[in-house]
Protein backbone atom coordinates (compact mmCIF):
# COMPACT_ATOMS: atom_id res chain seq x y z
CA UNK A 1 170.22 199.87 98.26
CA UNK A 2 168.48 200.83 101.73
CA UNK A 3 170.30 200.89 104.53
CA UNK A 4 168.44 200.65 107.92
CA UNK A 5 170.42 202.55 110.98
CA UNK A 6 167.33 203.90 113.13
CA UNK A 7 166.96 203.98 116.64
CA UNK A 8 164.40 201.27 116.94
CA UNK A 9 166.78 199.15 115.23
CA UNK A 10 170.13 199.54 117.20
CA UNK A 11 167.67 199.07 120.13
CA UNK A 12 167.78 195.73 119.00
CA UNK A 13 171.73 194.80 119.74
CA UNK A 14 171.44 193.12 123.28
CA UNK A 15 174.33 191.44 124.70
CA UNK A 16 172.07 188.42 123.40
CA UNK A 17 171.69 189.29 119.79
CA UNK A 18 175.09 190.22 119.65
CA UNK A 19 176.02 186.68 120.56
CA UNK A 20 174.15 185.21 118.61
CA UNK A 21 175.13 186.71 115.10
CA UNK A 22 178.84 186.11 115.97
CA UNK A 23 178.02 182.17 116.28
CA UNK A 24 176.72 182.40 112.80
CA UNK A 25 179.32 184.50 111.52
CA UNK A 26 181.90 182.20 112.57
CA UNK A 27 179.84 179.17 111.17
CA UNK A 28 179.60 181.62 107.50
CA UNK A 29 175.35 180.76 107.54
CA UNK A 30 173.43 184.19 106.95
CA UNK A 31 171.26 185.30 109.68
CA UNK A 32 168.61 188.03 108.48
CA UNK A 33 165.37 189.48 110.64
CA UNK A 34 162.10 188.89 108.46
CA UNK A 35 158.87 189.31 108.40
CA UNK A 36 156.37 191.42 110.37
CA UNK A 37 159.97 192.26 112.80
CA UNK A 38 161.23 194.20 109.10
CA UNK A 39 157.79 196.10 108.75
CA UNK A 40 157.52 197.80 112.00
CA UNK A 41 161.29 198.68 112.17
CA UNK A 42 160.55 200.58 108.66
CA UNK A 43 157.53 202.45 109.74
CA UNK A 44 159.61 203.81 112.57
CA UNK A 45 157.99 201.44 115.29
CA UNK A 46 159.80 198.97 117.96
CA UNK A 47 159.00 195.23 116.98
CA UNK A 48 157.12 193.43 119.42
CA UNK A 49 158.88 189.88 118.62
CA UNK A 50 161.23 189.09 115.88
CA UNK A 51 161.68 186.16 114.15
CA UNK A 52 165.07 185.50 111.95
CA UNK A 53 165.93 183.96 109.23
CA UNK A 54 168.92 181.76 108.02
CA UNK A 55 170.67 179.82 105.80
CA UNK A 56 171.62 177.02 107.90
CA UNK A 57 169.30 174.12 108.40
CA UNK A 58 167.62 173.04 111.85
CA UNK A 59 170.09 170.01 112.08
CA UNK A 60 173.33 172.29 111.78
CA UNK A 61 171.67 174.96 113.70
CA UNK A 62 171.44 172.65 116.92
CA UNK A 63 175.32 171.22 116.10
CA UNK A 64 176.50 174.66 116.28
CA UNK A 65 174.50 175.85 119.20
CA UNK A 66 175.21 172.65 121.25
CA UNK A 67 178.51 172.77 120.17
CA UNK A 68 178.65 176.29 121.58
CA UNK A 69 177.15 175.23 125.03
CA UNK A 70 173.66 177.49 124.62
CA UNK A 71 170.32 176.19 125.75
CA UNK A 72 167.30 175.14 123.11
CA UNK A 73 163.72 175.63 123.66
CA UNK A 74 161.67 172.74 122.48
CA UNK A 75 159.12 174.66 121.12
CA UNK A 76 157.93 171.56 118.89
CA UNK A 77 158.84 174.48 115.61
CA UNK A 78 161.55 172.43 114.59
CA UNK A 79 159.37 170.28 111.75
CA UNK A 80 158.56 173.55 110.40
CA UNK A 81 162.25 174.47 110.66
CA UNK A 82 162.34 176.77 113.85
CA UNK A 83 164.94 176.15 116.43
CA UNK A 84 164.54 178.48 120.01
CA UNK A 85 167.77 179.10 121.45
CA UNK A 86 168.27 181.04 124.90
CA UNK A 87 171.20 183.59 125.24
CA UNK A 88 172.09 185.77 127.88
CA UNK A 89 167.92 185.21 129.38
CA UNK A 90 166.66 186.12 126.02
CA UNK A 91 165.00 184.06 123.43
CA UNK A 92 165.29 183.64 119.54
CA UNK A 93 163.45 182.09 116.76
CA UNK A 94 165.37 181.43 114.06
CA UNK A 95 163.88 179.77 110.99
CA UNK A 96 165.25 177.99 108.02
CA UNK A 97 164.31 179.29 105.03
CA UNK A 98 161.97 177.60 102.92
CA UNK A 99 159.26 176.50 99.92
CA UNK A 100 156.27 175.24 101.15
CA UNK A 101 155.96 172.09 98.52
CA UNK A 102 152.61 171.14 98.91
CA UNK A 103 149.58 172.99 100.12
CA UNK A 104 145.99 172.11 101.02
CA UNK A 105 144.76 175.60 102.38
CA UNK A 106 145.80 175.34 105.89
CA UNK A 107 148.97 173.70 106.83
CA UNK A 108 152.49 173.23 104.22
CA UNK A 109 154.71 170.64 103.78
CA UNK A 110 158.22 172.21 103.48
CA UNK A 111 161.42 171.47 101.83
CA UNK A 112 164.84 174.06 103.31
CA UNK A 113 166.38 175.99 100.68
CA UNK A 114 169.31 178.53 100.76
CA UNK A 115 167.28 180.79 98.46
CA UNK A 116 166.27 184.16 99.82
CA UNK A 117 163.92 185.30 97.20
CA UNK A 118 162.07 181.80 96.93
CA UNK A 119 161.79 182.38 100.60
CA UNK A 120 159.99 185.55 100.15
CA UNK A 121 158.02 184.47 97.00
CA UNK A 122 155.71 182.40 100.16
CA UNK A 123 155.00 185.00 102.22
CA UNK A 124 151.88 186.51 102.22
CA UNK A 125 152.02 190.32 101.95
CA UNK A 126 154.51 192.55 100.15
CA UNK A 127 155.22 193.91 103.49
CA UNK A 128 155.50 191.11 105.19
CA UNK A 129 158.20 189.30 102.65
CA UNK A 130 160.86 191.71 103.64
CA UNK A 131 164.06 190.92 105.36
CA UNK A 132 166.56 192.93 107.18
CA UNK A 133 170.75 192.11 107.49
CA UNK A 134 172.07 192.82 110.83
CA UNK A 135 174.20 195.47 109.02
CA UNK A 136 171.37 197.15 108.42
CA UNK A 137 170.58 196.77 104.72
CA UNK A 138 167.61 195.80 103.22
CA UNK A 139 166.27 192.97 101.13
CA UNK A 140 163.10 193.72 99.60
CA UNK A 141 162.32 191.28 96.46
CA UNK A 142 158.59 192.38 96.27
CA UNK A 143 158.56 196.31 96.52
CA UNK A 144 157.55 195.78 100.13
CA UNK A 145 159.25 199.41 100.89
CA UNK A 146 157.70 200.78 98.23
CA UNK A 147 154.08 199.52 98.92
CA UNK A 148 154.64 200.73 102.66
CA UNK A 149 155.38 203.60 102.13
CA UNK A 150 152.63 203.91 99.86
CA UNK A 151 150.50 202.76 102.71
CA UNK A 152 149.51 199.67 99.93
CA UNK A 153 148.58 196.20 100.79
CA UNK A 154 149.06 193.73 98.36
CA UNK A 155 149.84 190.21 97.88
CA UNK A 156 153.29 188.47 97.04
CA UNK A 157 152.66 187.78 93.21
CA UNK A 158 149.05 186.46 92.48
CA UNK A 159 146.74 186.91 94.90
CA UNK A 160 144.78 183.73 94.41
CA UNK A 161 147.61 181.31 94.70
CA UNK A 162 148.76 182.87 97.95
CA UNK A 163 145.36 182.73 99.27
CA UNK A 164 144.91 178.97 98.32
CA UNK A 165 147.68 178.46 100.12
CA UNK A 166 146.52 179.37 103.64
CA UNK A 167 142.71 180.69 103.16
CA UNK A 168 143.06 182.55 106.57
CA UNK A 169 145.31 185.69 104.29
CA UNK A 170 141.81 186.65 103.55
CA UNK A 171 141.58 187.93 106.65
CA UNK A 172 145.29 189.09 107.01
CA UNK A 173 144.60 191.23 104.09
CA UNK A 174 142.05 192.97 106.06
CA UNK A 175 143.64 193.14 108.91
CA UNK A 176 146.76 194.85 107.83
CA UNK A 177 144.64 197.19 105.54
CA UNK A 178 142.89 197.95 109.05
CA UNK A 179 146.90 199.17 110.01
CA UNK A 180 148.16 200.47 107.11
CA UNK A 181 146.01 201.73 104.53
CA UNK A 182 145.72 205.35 104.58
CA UNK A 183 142.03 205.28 103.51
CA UNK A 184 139.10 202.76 102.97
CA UNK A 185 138.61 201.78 99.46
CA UNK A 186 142.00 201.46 98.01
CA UNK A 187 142.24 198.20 96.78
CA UNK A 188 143.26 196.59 93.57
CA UNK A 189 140.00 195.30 92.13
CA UNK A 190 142.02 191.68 90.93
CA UNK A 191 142.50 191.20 94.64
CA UNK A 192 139.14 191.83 95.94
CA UNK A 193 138.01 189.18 92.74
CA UNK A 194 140.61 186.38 94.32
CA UNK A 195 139.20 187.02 97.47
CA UNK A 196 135.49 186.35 96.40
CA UNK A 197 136.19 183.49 94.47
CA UNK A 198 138.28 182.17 97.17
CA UNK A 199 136.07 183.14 100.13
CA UNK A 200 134.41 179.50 101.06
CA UNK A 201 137.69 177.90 101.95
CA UNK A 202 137.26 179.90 105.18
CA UNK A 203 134.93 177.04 105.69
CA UNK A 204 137.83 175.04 106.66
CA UNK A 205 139.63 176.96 108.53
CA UNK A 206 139.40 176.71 112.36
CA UNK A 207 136.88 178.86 114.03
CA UNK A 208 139.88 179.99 116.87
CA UNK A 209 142.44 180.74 113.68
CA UNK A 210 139.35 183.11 112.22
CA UNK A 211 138.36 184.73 115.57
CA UNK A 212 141.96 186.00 116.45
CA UNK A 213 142.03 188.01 112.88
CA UNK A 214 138.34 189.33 113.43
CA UNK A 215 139.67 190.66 116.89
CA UNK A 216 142.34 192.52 115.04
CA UNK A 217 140.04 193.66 112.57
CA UNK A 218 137.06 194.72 114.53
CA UNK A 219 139.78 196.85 116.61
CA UNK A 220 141.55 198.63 113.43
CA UNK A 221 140.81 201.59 111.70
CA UNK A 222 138.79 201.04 108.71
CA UNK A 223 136.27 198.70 110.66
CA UNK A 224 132.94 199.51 108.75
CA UNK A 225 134.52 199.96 105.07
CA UNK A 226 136.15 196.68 105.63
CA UNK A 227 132.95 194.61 107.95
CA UNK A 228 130.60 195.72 104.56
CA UNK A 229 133.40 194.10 102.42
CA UNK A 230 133.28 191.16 104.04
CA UNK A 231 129.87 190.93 103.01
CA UNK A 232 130.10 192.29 99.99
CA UNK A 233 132.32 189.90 98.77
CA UNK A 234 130.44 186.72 100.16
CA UNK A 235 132.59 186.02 103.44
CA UNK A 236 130.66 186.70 106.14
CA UNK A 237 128.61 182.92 106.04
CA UNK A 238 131.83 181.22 106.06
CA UNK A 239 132.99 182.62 109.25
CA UNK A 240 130.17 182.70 111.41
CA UNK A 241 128.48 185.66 110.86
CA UNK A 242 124.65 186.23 110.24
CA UNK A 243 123.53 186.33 106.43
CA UNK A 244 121.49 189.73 107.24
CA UNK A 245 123.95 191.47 109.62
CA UNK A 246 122.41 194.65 110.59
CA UNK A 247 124.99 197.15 108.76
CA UNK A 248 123.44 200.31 109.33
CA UNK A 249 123.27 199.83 113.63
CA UNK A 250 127.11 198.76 112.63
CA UNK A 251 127.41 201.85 110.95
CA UNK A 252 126.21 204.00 113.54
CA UNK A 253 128.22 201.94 116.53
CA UNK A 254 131.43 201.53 114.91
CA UNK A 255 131.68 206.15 115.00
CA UNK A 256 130.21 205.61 118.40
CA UNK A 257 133.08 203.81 119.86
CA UNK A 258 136.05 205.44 117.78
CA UNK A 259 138.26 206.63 120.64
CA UNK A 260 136.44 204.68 123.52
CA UNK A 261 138.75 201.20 123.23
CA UNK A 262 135.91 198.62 122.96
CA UNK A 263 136.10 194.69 123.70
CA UNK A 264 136.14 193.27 120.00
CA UNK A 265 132.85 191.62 121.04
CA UNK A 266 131.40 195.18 121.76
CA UNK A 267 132.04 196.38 118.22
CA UNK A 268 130.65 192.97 116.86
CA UNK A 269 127.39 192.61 118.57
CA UNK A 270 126.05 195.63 116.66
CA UNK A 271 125.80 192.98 113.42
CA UNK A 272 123.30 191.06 115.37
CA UNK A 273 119.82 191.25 115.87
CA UNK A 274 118.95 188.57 117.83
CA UNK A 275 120.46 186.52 120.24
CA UNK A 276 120.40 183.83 118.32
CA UNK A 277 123.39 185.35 116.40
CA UNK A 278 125.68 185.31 119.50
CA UNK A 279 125.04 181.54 119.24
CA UNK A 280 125.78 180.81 115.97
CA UNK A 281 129.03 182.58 116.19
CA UNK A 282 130.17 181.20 119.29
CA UNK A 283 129.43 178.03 117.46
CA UNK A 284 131.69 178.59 114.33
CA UNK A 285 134.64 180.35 116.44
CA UNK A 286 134.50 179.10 119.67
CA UNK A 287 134.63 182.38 121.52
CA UNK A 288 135.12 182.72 125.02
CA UNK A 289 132.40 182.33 127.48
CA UNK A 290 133.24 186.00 128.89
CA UNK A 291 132.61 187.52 125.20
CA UNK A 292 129.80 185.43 124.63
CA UNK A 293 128.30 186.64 127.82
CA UNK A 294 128.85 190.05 126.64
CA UNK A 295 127.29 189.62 123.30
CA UNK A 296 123.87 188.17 124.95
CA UNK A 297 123.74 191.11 127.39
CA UNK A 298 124.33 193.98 124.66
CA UNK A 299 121.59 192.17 122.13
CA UNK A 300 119.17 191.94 125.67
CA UNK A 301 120.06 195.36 126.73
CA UNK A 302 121.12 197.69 123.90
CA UNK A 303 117.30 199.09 123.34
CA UNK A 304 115.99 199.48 126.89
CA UNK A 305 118.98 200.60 129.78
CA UNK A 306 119.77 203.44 128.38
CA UNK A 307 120.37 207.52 130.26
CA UNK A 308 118.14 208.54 132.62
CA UNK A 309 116.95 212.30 131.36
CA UNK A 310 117.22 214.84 133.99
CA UNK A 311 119.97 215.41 136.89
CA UNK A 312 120.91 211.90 137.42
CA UNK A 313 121.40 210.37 133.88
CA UNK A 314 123.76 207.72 135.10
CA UNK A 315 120.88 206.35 137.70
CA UNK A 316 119.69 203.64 135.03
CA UNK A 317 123.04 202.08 135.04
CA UNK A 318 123.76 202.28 138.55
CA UNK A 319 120.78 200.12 139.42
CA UNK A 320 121.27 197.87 137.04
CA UNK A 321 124.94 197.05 138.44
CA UNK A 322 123.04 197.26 142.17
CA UNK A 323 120.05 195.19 141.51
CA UNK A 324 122.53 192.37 139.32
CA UNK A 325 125.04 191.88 142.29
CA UNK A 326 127.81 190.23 140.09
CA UNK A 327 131.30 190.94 139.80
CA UNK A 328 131.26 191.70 136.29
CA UNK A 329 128.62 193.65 135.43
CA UNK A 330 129.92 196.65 136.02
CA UNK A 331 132.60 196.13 132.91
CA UNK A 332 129.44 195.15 130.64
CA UNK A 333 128.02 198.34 131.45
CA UNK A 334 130.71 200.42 130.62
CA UNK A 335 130.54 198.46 127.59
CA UNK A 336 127.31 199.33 127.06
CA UNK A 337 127.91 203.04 127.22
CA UNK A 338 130.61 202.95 124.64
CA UNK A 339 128.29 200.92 122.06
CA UNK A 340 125.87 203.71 122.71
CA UNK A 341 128.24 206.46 122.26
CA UNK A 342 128.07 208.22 125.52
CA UNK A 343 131.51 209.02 126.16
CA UNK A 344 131.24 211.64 128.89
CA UNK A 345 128.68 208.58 131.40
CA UNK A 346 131.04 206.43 130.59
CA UNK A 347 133.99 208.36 132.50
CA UNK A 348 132.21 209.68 134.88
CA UNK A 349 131.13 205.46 135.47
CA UNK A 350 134.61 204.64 135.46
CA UNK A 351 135.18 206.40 138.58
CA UNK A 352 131.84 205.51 140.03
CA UNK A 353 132.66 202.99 143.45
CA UNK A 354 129.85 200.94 143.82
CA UNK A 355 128.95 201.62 146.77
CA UNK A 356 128.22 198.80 149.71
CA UNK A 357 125.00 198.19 151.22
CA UNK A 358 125.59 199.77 155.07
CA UNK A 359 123.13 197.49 156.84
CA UNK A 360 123.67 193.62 157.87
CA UNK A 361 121.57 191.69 159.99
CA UNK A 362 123.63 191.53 162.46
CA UNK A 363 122.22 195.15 162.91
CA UNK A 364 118.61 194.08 162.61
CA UNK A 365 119.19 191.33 165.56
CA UNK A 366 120.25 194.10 167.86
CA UNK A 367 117.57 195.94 166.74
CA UNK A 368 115.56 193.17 167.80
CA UNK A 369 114.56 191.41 164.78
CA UNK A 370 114.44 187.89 165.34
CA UNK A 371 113.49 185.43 162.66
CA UNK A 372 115.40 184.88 159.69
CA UNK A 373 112.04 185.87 157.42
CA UNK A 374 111.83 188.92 158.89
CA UNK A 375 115.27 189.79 158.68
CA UNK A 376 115.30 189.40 155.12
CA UNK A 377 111.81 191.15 154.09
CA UNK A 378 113.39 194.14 156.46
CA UNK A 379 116.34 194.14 154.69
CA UNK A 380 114.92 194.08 151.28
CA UNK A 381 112.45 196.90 152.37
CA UNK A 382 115.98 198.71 153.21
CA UNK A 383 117.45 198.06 150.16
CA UNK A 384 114.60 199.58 148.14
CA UNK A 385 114.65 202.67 150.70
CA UNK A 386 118.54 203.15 150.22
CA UNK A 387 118.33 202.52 146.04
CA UNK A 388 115.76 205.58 145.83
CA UNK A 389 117.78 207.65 147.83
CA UNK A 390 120.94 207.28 145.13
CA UNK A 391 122.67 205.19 147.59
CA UNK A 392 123.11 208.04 149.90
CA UNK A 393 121.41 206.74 153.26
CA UNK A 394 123.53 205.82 156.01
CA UNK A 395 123.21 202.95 158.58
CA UNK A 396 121.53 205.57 161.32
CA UNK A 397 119.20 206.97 158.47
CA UNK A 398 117.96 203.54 156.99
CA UNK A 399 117.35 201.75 160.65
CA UNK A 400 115.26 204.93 161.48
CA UNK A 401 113.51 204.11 158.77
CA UNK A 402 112.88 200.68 160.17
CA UNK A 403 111.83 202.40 163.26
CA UNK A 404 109.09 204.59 162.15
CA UNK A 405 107.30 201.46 159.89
């Protein structure tokens, strides 16, 4: 048997936790970490949120926490068996364990259980079914150490019953392949075969359950082996992506942007050809108006606003952010330069200021300029002065300008 005593995982005793297990211990119900908490703790990382496990049920959970004077969160979790308590200005979720009785692809009815294993037999991944005593040891009843060490993602027990259960562990599966897996391609071929036949109850699933996966996906490691599988295997029409996604530009963009920490979105748009595309997902997932914004400007812009050659390759950029005048431009654009791959404009745009246009018409009036439709040609004529000088002019430079015309 495995005994956990790591770092990461003494991190993990706060004054809270510490409270907490002693309530159970004195009550005799087992309280265990599980899940995606048990994964990161073996692969050496610090668990962004845990979730626990326990014996008791939700209604002696809240006797023996009210009982005991500590605080619950109503977090409405409780029908799926999840009670939030608060100790020392720390929360915990701590869930019954379970069987999910009946399924219909999305949601579960559950009935409690005491059962560890039968727990784990309804979890999704190998890696995922694990749990972890507070002593440290572990309880793996799937060969979830095994398989993670092995950098190997597979289903708990038959892959097509698990995905009937919850049709979105299609795109789980992906998404921790895009973590784990040591290499694209290493899948067992039954799995890939559940996941084809099973690929059209996506169709029910909502579009904003789909579209936080993708994100994950489209920002792992693996991205093109595992975008051409989801059109190999039939799933891209079921989640809102076009039927003739462009897979070589994908190709080419997803190297392109390797180190460069693209938006999701940026990654994505290289699928579409049109903008017409943007649409149709926005339709099926429900994206947000900022990414769909993005999408529509990449598919407009991709081709034609690209380096300048010669000493000023950055130019083309600038005066599109000068010439558009919005706030957020200037993060599409750097956008832009990571879908096209150039790495060293896009640092040396990150420290680019834009710079502000030095004449007002307050300065024209003294000047002498009277009427408002003068004031603005003049300005304008300014504008188009200071743009070809690279934004260098100052005020006294440009209103000599004025001057001499």
């Amino acid at each position: 048997a495995m005994k956990l005593q790591s770092p990461q995982f003494q991190a993990l005793f706060t004054p809270g936790l510490r409270s907490l297990a002693e309530l159970f211990e004195k009550k005799n119900y087992e309280l265990r970490i599980a899940g995606g908490a048990v994964r990161d703790l073996l692969s050496g990382m610090t668990p962004q949120d845990i979730d626990f496990a326990t014996t008791a049920t939700p209604a002696e959970m809240k006797e023996m926490f009210t009982s005991a004077g500590v605080r619950l969160i109503n977090n409405k979790g409780e029908k799926h068996g999840t009670i939030t308590a608060r100790l020392h200005e720390q929360n915990f979720e701590i869930t019954t364990l379970r069987i999910d009785v009946v399924t219909d692809g999305r949601h579960a009815e559950v009935e409690f259980t005491t059962d560890w294993e039968k727990d784990a037999e309804r979890r999704d991944l190998t890696v995922n079914s694990m749990f972890l005593g507070l002593d440290g040891m572990l309880y793996d009843f799937f060969n979830g150490y095994e398989d993670l060490k092995n950098k190997r993602i597979r289903f708990v027990g038959k892959a097509s019953e698990r995905i009937q259960e919850d049709y979105l562990r299609i795109l789980r599966y992906f998404r921790f392949y895009g973590r784990i897996a040591e290499k694209p391609g290493d899948h067992e071929p039954s799995t890939l075969q559940a996941v084809k036949e099973n690929a059209k109850g996506l169709a029910g699933i909502s579009g904003e359950r789909i579209w936080v996966e993708l994100k994950k996906i489209l920002l792992g490691n693996h991205v093109n082996h595992l975008v051409r599988l989801i059109y190999e295997l039939d799933i891209a029409q079921y989640i809102g992506l076009p039927l003739d996604g462009n897979l070589e530009e994908f190709d080419r963009v997803s190297k392109n942007i390797q180190n460069l920490c693209p938006k999701p979105m940026t990654v994505l748009t290289s699928l579409f050809k049109a903008k017409d595309d943007v649409t149709n997902l926005d339709l099926r997932l429900k994206i947000s108006k900022e990414e769909k914004n993005l999408g529509l400007f990449l598919v407009k812009h991709r081709q034609e606003l690209t380096k300048a050659t010669g000493p000023e390759p950055l130019r083309p950029y600038q005066d599109f952010i000068m010439d558009s005048r919005e706030a957020n431009t200037n993060s599409r654009i750097c956008e832009l330069l990571k879908y096209q791959g150039e790495e060293h404009l896009l640092r040396e745009m990150q420290q680019w200021t834009v710079p502000s246009f030095p004449v007002s018409g307050h300065d024209l009036r003294k000047m002498g300029v009277s009427s408002g439709k003068e004031i603005g040609a003049a300005l304008q004529q300014l504008r188009d002065e200071w743009k070809k000088s690279g934004y260098h002019m100052d005020k006294e430079e440009l209103l000599s300008c004025l001057k001499k015309s």
